[in-house]
C-alpha atoms as a PDB file:
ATOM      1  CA  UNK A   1     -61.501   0.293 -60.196  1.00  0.00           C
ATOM      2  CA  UNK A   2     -58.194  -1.352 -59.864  1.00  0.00           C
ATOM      3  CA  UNK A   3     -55.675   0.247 -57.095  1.00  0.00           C
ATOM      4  CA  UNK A   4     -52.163   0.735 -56.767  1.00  0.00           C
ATOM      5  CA  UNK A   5     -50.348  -0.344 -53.995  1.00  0.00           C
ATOM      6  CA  UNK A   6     -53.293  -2.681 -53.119  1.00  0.00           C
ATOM      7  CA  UNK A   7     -55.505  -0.011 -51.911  1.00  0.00           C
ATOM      8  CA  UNK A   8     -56.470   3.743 -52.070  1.00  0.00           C
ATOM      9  CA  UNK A   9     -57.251   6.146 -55.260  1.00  0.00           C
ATOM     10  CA  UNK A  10     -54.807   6.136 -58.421  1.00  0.00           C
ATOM     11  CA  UNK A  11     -52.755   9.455 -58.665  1.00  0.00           C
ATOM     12  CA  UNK A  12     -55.338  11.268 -60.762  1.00  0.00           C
ATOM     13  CA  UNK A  13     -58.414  10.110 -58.930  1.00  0.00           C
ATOM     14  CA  UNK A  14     -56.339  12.320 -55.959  1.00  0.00           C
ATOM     15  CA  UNK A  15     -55.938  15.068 -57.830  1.00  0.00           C
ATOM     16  CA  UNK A  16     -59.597  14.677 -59.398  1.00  0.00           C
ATOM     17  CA  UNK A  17     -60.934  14.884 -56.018  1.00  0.00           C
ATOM     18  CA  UNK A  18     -58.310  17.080 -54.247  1.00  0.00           C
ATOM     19  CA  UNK A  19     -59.193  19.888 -57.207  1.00  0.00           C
ATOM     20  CA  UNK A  20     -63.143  19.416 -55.688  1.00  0.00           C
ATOM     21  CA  UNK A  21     -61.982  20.105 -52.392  1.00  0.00           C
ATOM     22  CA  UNK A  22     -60.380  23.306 -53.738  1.00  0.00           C
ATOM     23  CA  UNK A  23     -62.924  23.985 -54.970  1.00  0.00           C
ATOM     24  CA  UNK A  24     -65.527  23.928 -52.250  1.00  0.00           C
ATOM     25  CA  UNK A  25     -62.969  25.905 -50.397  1.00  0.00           C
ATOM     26  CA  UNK A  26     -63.590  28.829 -52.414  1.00  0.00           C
ATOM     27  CA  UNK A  27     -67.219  28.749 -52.656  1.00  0.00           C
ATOM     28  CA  UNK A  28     -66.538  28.456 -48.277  1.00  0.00           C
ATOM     29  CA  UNK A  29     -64.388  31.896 -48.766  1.00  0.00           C
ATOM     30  CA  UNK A  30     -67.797  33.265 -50.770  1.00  0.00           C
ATOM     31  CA  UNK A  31     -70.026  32.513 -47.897  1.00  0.00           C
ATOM     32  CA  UNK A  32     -71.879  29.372 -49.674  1.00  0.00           C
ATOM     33  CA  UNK A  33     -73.856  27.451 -46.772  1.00  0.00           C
ATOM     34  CA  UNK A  34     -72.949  23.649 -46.970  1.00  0.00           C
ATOM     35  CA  UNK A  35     -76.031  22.155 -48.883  1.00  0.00           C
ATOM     36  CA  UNK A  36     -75.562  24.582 -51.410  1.00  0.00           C
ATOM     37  CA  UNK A  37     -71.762  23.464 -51.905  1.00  0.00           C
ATOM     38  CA  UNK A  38     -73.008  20.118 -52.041  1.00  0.00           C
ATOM     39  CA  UNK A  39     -75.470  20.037 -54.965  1.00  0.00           C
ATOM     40  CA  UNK A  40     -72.798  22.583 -57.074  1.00  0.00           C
ATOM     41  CA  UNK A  41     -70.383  20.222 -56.211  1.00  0.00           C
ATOM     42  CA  UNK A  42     -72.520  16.571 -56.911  1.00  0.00           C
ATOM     43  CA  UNK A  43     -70.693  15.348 -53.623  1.00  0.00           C
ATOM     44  CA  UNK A  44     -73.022  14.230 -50.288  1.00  0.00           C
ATOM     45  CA  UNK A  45     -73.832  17.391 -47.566  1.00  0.00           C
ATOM     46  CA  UNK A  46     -71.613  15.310 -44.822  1.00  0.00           C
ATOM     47  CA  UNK A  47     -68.319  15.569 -47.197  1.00  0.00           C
ATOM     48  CA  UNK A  48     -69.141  19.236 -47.107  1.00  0.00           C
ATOM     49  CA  UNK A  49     -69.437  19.253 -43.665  1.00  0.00           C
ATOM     50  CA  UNK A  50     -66.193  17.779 -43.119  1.00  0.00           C
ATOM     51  CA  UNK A  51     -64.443  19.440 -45.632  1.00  0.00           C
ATOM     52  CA  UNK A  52     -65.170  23.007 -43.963  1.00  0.00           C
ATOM     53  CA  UNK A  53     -64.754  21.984 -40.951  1.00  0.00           C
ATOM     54  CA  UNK A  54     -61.004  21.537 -42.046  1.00  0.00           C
ATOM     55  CA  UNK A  55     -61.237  24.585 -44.067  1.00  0.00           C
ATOM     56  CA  UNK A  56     -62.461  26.211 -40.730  1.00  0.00           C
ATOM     57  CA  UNK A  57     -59.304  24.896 -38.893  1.00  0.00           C
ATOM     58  CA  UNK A  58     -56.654  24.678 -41.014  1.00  0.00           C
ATOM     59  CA  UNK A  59     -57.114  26.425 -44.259  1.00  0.00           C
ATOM     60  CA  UNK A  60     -57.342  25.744 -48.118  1.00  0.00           C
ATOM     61  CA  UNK A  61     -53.647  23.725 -46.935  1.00  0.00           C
ATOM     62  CA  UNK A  62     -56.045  20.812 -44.461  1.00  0.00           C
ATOM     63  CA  UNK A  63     -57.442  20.335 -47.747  1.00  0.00           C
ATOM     64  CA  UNK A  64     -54.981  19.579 -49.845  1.00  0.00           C
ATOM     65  CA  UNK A  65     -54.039  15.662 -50.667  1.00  0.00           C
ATOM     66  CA  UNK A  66     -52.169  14.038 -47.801  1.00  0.00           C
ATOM     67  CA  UNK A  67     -50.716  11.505 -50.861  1.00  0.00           C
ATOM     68  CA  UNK A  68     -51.277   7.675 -51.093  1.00  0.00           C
ATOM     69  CA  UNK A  69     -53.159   5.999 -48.423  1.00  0.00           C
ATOM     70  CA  UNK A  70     -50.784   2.741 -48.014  1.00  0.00           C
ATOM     71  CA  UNK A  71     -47.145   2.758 -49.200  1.00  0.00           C
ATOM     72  CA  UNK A  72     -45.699  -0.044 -50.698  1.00  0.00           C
ATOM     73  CA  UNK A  73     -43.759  -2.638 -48.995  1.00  0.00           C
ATOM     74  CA  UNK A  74     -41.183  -2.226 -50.837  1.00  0.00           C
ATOM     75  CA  UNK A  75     -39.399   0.750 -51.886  1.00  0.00           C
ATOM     76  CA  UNK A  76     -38.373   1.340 -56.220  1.00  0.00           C
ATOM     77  CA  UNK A  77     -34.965   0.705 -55.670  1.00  0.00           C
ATOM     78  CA  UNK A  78     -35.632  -2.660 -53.230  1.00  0.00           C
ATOM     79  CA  UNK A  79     -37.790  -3.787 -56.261  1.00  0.00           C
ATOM     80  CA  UNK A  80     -34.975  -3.145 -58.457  1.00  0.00           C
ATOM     81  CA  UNK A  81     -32.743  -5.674 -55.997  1.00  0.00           C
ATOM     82  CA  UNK A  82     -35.537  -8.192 -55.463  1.00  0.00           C
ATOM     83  CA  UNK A  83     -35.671  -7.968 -59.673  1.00  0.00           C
ATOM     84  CA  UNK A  84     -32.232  -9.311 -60.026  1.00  0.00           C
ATOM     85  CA  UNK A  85     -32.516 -12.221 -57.176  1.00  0.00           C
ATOM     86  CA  UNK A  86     -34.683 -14.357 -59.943  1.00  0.00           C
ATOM     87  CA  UNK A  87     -32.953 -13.939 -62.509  1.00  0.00           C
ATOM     88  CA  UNK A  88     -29.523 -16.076 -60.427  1.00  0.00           C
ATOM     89  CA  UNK A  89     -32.282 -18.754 -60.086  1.00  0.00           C
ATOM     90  CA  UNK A  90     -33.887 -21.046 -57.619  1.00  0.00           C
ATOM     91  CA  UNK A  91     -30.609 -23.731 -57.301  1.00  0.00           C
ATOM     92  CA  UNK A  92     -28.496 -20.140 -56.016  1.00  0.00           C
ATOM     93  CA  UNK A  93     -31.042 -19.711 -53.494  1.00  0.00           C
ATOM     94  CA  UNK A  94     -31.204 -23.503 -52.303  1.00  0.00           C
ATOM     95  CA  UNK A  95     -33.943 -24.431 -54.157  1.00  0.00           C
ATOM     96  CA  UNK A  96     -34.179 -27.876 -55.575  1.00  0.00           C
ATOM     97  CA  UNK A  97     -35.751 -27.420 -59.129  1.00  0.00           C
ATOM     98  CA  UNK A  98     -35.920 -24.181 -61.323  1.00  0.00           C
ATOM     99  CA  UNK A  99     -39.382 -22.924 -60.413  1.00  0.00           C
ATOM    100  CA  UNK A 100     -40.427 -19.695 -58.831  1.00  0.00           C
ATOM    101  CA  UNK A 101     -43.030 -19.466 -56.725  1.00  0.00           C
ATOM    102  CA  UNK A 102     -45.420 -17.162 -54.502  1.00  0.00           C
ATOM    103  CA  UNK A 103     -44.122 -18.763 -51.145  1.00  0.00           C
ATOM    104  CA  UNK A 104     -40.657 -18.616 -52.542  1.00  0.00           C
ATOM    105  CA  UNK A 105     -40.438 -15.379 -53.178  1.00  0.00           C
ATOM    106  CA  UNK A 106     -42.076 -14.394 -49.846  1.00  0.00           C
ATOM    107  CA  UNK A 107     -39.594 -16.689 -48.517  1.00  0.00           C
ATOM    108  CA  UNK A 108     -36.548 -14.053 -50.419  1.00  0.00           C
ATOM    109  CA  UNK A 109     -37.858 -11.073 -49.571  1.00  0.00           C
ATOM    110  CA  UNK A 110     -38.151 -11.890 -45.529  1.00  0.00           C
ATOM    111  CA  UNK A 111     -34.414 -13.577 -46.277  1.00  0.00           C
ATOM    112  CA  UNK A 112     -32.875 -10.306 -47.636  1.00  0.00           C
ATOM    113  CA  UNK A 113     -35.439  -7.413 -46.637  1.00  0.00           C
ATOM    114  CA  UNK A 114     -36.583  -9.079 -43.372  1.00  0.00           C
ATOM    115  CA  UNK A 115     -40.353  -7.641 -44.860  1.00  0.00           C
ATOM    116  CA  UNK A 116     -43.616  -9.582 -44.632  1.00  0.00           C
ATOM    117  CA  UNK A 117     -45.745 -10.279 -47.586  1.00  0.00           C
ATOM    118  CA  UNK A 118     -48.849 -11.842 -48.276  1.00  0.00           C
ATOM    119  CA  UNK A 119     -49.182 -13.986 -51.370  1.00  0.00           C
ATOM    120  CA  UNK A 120     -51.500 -12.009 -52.660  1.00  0.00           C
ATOM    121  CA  UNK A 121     -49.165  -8.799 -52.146  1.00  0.00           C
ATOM    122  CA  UNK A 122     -47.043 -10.171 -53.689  1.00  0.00           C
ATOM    123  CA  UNK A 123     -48.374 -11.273 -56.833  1.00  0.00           C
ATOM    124  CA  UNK A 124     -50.233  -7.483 -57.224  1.00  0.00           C
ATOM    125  CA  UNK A 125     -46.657  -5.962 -56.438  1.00  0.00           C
ATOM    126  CA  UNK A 126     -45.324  -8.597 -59.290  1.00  0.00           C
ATOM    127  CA  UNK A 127     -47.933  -7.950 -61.908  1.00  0.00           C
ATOM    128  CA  UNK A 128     -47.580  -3.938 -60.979  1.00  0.00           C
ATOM    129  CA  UNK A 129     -44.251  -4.326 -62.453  1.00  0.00           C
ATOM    130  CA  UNK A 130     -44.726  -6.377 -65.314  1.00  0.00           C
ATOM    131  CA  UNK A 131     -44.477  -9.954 -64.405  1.00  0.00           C
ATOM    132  CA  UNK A 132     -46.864 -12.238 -65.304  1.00  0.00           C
ATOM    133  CA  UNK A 133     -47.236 -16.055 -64.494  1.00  0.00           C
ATOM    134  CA  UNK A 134     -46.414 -19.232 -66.157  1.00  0.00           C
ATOM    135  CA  UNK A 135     -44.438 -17.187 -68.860  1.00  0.00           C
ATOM    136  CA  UNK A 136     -40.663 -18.034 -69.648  1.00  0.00           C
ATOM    137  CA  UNK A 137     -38.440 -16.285 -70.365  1.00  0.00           C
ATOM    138  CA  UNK A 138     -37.011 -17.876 -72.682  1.00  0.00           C
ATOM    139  CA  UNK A 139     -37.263 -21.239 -74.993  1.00  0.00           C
ATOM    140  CA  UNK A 140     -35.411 -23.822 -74.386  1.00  0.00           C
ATOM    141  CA  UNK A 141     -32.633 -24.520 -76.804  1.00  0.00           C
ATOM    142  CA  UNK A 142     -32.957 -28.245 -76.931  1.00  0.00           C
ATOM    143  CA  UNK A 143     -36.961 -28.148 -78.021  1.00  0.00           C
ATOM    144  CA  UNK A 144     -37.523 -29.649 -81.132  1.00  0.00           C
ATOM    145  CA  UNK A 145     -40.525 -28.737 -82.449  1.00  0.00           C
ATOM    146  CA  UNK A 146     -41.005 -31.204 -85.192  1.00  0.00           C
ATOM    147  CA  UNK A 147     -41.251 -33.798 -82.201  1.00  0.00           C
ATOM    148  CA  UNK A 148     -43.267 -31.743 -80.606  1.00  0.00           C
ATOM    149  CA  UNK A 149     -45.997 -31.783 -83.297  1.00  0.00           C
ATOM    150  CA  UNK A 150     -46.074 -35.149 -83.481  1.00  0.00           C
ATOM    151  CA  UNK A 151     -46.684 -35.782 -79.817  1.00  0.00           C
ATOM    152  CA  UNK A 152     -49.636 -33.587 -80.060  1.00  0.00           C
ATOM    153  CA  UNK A 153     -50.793 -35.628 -83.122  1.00  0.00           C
ATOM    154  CA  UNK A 154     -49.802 -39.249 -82.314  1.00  0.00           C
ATOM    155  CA  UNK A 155     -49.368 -39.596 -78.903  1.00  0.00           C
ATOM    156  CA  UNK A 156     -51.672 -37.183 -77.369  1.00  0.00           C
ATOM    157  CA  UNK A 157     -55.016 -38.734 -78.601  1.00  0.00           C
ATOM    158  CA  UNK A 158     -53.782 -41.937 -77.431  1.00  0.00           C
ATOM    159  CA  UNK A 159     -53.758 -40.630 -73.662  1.00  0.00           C
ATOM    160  CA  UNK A 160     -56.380 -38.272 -73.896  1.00  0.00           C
ATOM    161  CA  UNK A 161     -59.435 -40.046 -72.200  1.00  0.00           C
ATOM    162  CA  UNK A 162     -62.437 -40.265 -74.532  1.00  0.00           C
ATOM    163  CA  UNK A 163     -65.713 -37.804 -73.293  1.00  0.00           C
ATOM    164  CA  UNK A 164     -67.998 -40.766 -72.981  1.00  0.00           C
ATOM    165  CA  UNK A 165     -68.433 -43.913 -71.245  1.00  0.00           C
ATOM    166  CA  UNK A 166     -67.963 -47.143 -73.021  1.00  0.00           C
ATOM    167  CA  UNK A 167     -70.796 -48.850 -71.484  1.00  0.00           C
ATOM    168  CA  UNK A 168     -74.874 -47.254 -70.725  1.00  0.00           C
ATOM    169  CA  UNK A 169     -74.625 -44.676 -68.251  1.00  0.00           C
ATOM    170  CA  UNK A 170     -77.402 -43.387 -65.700  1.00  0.00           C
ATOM    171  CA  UNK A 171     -79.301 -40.136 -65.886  1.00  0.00           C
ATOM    172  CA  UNK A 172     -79.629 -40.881 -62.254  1.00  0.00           C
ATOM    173  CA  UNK A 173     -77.278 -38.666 -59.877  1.00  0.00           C
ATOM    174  CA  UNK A 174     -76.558 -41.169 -57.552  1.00  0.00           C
ATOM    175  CA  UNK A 175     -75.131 -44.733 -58.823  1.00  0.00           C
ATOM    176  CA  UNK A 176     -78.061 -47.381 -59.535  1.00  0.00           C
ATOM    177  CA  UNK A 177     -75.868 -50.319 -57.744  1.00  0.00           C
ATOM    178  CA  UNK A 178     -75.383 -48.299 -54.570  1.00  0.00           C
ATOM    179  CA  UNK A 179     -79.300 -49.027 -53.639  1.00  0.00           C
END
């Protein structure tokens, strides 16, 4: 199961499992002992147990869904800044070349958010949004794809090493003159 945020249950998988709780709260008002709210259920005794014990305490309200486990890093409308940094390019942001990266971005958003990202974080948080890697945006104006195809046909086999040696090869692992 894939998560948002990088961890916890998707939105309906909470309400899936907050509507069990409810649920067991009501066979709890009936008088139901805790095994038997298990096997109605299909959940294990001990999430019985804990559940009443809240129920006990606090009410149908300590079971209700306290919401996403982690929050993102950053906030919708910080995502909607960080979205148009990109877009000004790498050169703007002192960058030698025109390539994003992972580290470069985590290098932006501690720059203007002063917020600290993992790599990975930030490629989920990317690919949450839409963004995907090695795409362009764009074509370039000045491709010419006639010359294109013939690079592929002409000079491409040329370079391409071939899949077999030349010369007799070894089934041996190691090499025959090393001995």
């Amino acid at each position: 199961m894939r998560y948002p945020q990088g961890g916890g249950l998707t939105a309906e998988r909470r309400v899936f499992r907050e509507d069990i709780r409810m649920q067991a709260a009501e066979l709890f008002a009936l008088g139901h002992d805790n095994a038997a709210v298990a096997r109605q259920l299909r959940v294990s005794v001990r999430s019985v147990q804990r559940w009443h014990q809240a129920w006990e305490h606090g009410g149908t309200s300590a079971l209700e869904s306290k919401g996403p486990a982690s929050r993102p890093k950053l906030s919708e409308t910080l995502f909607a800044v960080l979205e148009q940094e990109p877009a000004k390019g790498p050169v703007a942001h002192g960058r030698p070349d025109q390539t994003w990266t992972l580290a470069r971005i985590r290098t932006l958003i501690g720059r203007r958010f002063h917020k600290s990202m993992t790599l990975s974080a930030i490629a989920q948080m990317l690919h949450r949004h839409g963004f995907s890697h090695q795409v362009p945006a764009r074509r370039a104006t000045e491709r010419d794809e006639e010359a294109v195809t013939g690079w592929v046909k002409e000079t491409w086999p040329q370079v391409e090493t071939p899949w077999r040696r030349s010369g007799p090869g070894s089934a041996s692992k190691t090499k025959p003159a090393s001995r």
